[in-house]
Protein backbone atom coordinates (compact mmCIF):
# COMPACT_ATOMS: atom_id res chain seq x y z
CA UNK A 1 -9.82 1.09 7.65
CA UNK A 2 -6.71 2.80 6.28
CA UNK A 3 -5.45 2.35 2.89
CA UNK A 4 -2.27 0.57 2.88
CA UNK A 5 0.71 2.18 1.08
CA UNK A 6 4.06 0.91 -0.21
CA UNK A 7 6.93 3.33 -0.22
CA UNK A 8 10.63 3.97 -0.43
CA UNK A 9 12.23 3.36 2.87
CA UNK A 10 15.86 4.30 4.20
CA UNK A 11 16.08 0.91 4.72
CA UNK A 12 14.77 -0.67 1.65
CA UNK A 13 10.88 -0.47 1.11
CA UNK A 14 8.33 0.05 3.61
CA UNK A 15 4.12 -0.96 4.32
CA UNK A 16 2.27 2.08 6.26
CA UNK A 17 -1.03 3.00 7.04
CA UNK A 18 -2.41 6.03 5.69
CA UNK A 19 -2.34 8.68 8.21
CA UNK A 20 0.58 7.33 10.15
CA UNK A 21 4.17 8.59 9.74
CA UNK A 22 5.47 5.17 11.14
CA UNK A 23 5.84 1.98 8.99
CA UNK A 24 4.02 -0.74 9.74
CA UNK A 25 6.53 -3.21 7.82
CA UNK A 26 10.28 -2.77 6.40
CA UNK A 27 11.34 -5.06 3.75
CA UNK A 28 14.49 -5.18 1.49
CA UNK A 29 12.16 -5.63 -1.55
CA UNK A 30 9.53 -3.78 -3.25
CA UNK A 31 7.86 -6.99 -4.18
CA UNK A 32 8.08 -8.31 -0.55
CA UNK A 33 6.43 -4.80 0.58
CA UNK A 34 3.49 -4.97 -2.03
CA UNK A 35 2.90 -8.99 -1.14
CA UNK A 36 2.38 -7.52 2.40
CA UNK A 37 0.58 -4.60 2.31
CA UNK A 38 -1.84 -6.35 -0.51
CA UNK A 39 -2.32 -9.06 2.06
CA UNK A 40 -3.27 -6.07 5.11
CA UNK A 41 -5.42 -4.66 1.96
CA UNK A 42 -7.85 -7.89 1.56
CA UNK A 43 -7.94 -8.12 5.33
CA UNK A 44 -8.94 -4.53 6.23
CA UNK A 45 -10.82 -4.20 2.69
CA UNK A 46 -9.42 -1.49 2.10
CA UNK A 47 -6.99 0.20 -0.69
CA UNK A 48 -3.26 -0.55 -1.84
CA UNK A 49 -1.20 2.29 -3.01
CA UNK A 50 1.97 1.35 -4.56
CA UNK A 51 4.66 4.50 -5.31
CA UNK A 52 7.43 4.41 -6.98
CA UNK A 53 11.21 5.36 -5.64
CA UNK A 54 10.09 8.95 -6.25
CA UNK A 55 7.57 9.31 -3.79
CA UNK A 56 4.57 9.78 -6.58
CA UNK A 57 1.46 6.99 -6.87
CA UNK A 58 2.00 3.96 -9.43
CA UNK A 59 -0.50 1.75 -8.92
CA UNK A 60 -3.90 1.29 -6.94
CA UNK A 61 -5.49 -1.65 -6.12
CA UNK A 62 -8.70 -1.78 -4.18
CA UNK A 63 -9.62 -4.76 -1.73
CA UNK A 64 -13.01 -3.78 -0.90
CA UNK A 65 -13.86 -0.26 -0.53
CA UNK A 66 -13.52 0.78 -4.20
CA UNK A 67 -14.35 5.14 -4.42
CA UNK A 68 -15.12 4.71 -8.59
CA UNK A 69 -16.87 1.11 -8.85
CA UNK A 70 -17.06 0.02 -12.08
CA UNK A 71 -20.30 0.57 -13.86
CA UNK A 72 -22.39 -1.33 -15.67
């Protein structure tokens, strides 16, 4: 499944698939983005990608297919 990202949309804040160059979701809010893409994340188990207004990667949170488990 794709990862899910969260980035800065003309119209706010937008939830797209990686790969795709259309949004899934539009929301006025950051926050309302990230609750929705997390929520795609857990259901797809896959990863969520959060950038910031500058285009560039703040946060990663995986929801089932984590690349660099934790060891130990």
């Amino acid at each position: 499944m794709p990862n899910q990202h969260v980035v800065p949309h003309e119209k706010g804040w937008a939830v797209r698939g990686e790969g795709s160059s259309r949004a899934e979701l539009v929301t006025d809010t950051k926050q309302e983005a990230v609750e929705a893409a997390r929520k795609l994340a857990k259901e797809q188990r896959s990863e969520l990608v959060v950038h910031g207004k500058d285009g560039r990667i703040q946060t990663k949170d995986s929801h089932g297919h984590d690349p660099y488990p934790p060891k130990g």
